[in-house]
Protein backbone atom coordinates (compact mmCIF):
# COMPACT_ATOMS: atom_id res chain seq x y z
CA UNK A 1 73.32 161.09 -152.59
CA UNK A 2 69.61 160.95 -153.03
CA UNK A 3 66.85 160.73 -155.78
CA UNK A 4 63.43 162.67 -156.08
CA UNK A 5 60.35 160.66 -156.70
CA UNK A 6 56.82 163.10 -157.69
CA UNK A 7 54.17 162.10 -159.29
CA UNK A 8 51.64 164.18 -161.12
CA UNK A 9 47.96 164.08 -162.44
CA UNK A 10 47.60 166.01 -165.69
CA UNK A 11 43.45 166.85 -167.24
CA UNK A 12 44.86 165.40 -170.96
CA UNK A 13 46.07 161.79 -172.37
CA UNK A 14 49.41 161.64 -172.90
CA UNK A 15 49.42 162.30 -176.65
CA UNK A 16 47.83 165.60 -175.49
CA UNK A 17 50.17 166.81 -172.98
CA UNK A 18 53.18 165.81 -174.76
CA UNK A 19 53.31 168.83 -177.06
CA UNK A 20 53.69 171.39 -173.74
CA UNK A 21 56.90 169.79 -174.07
CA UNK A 22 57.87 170.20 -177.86
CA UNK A 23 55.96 173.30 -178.95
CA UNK A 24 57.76 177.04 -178.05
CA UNK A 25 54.18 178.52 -177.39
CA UNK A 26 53.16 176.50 -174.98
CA UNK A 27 56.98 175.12 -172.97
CA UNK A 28 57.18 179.27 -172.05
CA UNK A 29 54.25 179.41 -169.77
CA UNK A 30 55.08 176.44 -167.73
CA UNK A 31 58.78 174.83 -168.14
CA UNK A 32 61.79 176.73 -166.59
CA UNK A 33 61.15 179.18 -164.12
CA UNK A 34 61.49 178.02 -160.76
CA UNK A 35 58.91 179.22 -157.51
CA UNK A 36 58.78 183.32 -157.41
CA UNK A 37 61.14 183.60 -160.55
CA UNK A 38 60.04 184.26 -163.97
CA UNK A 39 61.80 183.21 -167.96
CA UNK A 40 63.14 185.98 -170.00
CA UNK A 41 64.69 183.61 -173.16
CA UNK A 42 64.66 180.33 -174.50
CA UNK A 43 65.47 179.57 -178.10
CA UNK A 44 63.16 176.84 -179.83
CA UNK A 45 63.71 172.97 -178.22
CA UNK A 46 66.83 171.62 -178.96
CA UNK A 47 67.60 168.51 -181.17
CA UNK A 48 68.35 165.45 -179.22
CA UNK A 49 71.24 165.38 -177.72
CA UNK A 50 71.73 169.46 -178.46
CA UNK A 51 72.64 171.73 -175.47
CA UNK A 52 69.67 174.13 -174.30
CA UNK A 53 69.79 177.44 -172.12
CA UNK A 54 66.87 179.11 -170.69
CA UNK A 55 67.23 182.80 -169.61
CA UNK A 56 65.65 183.42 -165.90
CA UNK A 57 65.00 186.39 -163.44
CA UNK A 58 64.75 186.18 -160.18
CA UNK A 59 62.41 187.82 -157.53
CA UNK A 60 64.93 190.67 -157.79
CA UNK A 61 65.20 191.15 -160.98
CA UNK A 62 68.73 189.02 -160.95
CA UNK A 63 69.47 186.78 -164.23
CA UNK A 64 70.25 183.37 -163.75
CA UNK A 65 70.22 180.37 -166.61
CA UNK A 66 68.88 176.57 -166.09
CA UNK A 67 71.04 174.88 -168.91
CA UNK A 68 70.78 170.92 -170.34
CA UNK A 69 69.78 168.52 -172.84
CA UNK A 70 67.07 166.37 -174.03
CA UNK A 71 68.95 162.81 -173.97
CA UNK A 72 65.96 160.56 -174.76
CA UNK A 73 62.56 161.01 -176.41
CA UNK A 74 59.81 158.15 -177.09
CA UNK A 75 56.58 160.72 -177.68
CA UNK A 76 53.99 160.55 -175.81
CA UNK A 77 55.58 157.80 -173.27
CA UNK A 78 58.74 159.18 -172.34
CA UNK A 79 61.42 162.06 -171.97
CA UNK A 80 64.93 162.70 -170.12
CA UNK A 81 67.02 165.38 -169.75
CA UNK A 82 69.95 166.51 -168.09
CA UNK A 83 70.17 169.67 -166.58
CA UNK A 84 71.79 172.10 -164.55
CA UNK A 85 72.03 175.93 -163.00
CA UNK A 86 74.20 178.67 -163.64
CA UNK A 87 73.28 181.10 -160.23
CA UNK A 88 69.19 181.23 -159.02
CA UNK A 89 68.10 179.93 -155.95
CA UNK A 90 67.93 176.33 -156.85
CA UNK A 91 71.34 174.72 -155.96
CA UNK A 92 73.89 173.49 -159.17
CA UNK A 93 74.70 170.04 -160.40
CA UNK A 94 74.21 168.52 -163.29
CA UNK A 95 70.93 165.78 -162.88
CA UNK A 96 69.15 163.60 -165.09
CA UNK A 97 65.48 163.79 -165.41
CA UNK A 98 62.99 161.30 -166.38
CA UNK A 99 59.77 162.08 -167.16
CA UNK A 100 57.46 159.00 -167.88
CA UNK A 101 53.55 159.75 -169.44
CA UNK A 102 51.19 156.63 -168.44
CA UNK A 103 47.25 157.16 -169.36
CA UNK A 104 44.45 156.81 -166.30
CA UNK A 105 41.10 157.70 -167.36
CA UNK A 106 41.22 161.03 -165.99
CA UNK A 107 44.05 161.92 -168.38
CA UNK A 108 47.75 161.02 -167.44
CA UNK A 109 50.10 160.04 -164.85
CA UNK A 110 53.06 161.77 -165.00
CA UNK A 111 55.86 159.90 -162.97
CA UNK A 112 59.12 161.84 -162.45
CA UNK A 113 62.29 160.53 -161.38
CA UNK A 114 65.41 162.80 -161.19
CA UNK A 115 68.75 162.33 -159.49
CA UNK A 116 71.86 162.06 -158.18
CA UNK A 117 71.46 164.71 -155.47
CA UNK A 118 74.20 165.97 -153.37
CA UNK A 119 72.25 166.56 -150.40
CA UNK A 120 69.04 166.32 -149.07
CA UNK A 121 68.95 170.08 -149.35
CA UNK A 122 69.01 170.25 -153.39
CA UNK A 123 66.78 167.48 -154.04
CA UNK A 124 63.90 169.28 -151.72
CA UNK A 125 64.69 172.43 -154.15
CA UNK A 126 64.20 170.87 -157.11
CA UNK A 127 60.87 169.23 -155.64
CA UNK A 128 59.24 172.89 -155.50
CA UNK A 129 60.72 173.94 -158.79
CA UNK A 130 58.86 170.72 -159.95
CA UNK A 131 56.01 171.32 -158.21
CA UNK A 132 55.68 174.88 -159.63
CA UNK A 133 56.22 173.70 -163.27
CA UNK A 134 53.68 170.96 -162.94
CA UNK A 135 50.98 173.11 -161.88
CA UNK A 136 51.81 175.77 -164.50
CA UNK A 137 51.63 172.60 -167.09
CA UNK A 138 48.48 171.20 -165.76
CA UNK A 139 46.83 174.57 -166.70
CA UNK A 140 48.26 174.82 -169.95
CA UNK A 141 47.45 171.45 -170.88
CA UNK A 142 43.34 171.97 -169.48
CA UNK A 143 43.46 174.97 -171.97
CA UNK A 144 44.43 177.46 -169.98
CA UNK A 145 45.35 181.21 -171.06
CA UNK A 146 48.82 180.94 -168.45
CA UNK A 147 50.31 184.48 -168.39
CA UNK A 148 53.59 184.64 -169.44
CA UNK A 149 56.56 186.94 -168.25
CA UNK A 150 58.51 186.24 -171.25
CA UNK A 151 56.08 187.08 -173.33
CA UNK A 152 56.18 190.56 -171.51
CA UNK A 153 59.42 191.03 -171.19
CA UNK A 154 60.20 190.63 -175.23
CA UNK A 155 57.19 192.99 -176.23
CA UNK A 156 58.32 195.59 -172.93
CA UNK A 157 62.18 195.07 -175.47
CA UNK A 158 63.65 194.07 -172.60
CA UNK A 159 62.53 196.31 -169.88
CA UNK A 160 64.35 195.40 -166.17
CA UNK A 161 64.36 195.90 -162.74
CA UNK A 162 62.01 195.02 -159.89
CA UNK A 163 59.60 198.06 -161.88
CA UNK A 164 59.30 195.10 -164.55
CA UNK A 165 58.26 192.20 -162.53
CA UNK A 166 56.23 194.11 -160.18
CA UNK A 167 54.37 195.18 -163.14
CA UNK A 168 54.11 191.53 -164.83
CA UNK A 169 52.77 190.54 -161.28
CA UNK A 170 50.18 193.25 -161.68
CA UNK A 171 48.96 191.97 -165.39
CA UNK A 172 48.94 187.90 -164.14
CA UNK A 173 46.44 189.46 -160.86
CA UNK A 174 44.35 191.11 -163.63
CA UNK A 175 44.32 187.31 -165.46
CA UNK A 176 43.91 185.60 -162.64
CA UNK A 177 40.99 187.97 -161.10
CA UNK A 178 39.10 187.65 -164.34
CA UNK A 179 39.37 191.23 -165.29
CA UNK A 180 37.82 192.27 -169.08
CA UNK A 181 40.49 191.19 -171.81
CA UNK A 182 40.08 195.38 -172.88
CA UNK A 183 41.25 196.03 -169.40
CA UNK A 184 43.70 193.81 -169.46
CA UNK A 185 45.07 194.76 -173.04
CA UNK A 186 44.58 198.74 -172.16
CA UNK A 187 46.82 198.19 -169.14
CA UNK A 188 49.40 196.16 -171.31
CA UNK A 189 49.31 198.81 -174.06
CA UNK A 190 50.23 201.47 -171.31
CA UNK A 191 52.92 199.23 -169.56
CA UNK A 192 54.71 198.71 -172.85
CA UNK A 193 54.48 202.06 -174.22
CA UNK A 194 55.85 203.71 -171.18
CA UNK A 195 58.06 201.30 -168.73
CA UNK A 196 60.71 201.68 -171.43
CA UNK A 197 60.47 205.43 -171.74
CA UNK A 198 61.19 205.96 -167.43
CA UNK A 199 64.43 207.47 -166.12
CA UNK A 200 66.48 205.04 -164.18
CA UNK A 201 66.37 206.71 -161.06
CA UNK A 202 62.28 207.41 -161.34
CA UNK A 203 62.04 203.26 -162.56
CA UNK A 204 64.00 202.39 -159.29
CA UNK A 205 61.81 204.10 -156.84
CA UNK A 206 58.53 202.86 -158.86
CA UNK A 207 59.64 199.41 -158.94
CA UNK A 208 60.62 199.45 -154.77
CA UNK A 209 57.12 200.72 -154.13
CA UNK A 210 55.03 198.55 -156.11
CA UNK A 211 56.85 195.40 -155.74
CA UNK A 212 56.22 196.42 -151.94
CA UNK A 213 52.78 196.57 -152.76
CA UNK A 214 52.68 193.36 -154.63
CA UNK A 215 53.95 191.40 -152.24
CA UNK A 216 52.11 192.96 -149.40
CA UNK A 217 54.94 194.96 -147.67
CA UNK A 218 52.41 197.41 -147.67
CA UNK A 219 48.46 198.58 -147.67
């Protein structure tokens, strides 16, 4: 059995951070998804002790669920879970998660502890699904805009298929490049219009070519 140990520095005090992990609008661009895979559904927080389920794609378009519970809460200091996967790439079992908020004059430490492990194996999985979180959080916390595939994919009603992400991938590069907000919102306004609207078999060959593109299996 083994434990995973990560610490993180976050730009915000604790009593800043601490609703990225309590308010809907902001826990969908950074809590969930796991390296290369993207949210598609999560209802509002859960009470204490009240299960959760968060709706995931993977690379391939391939749904998967992380499911839990938030077992402890002091705001602003402290949080744990307990949480598990149903499919995905990270490897199941049921873990607890601590996450402890301490303030440094840059903003806060956040100390994560989370454990038991089975292997070796699952605990250095989790480690990049934390890592990938974290760094989505630490922009969302600085202020961020952090796109947000679940945003797409409820205003697309639901569109699938590698087409889908390939697409999303396209819209975060146009973020992330610092293209013109009308250029960004033009290209949205086309994507959700339309994607919907595509024969199967036309949506399939799209999606192989641009999620090719995308991920540089071609020029």
């Amino acid at each position: 059995m083994s434990e995973l140990k990560l610490e993180w520095k976050l730009p915000a005090p604790p009593d800043a951070v601490f609703p990225a992990f309590s308010q809907p609008a902001l826990i969908r661009r950074w809590f969930g998804a796991p390296p290369g895979c993207h949210r598609t559904h999560a209802p509002d927080p859960g009470a204490l002790g009240q299960p959760y389920r968060v709706g995931l794609r993977d690379a391939a378009g391939r749904a998967f669920a992380q499911v839990g519970c938030i077992v402890e809460v002091e705001p602003g200091r402290f949080l744990a879970l307990e949480m598990d996967w149903e499919g995905g790439p990270v490897p199941p079992g049921r873990t607890r998660a601590e996450l402890t908020f301490h303030p440094i004059p840059e903003g806060t430490r956040l100390e994560l502890r989370q454990g038991a492990f089975a292997d070796d194996a699952a605990r250095d999985a989790h480690r990049a699904y934390w890592e990938a979180c974290l760094g989505r959080l630490s922009r969302v916390v600085a202020g961020e805009a952090v796109p947000c595939f679940e945003e797409f994919w409820e205003e697309s009603r639901g569109y699938v298929g590698p087409l889908a992400v390939a697409a999303y991938a396209v819209l975060a590069g146009l973020r992330e490049a610092g293209a013109p907000k009308e250029v960004v919102a033009q290209v949205e306004d086309v994507l959700y219009a339309h994607l919907p609207r595509l024969r199967e078999d036309t949506a399939d060959v799209l999606g192989a070519v641009l999620q090719s593109r995308v991920e540089g299996g071609a020029s």
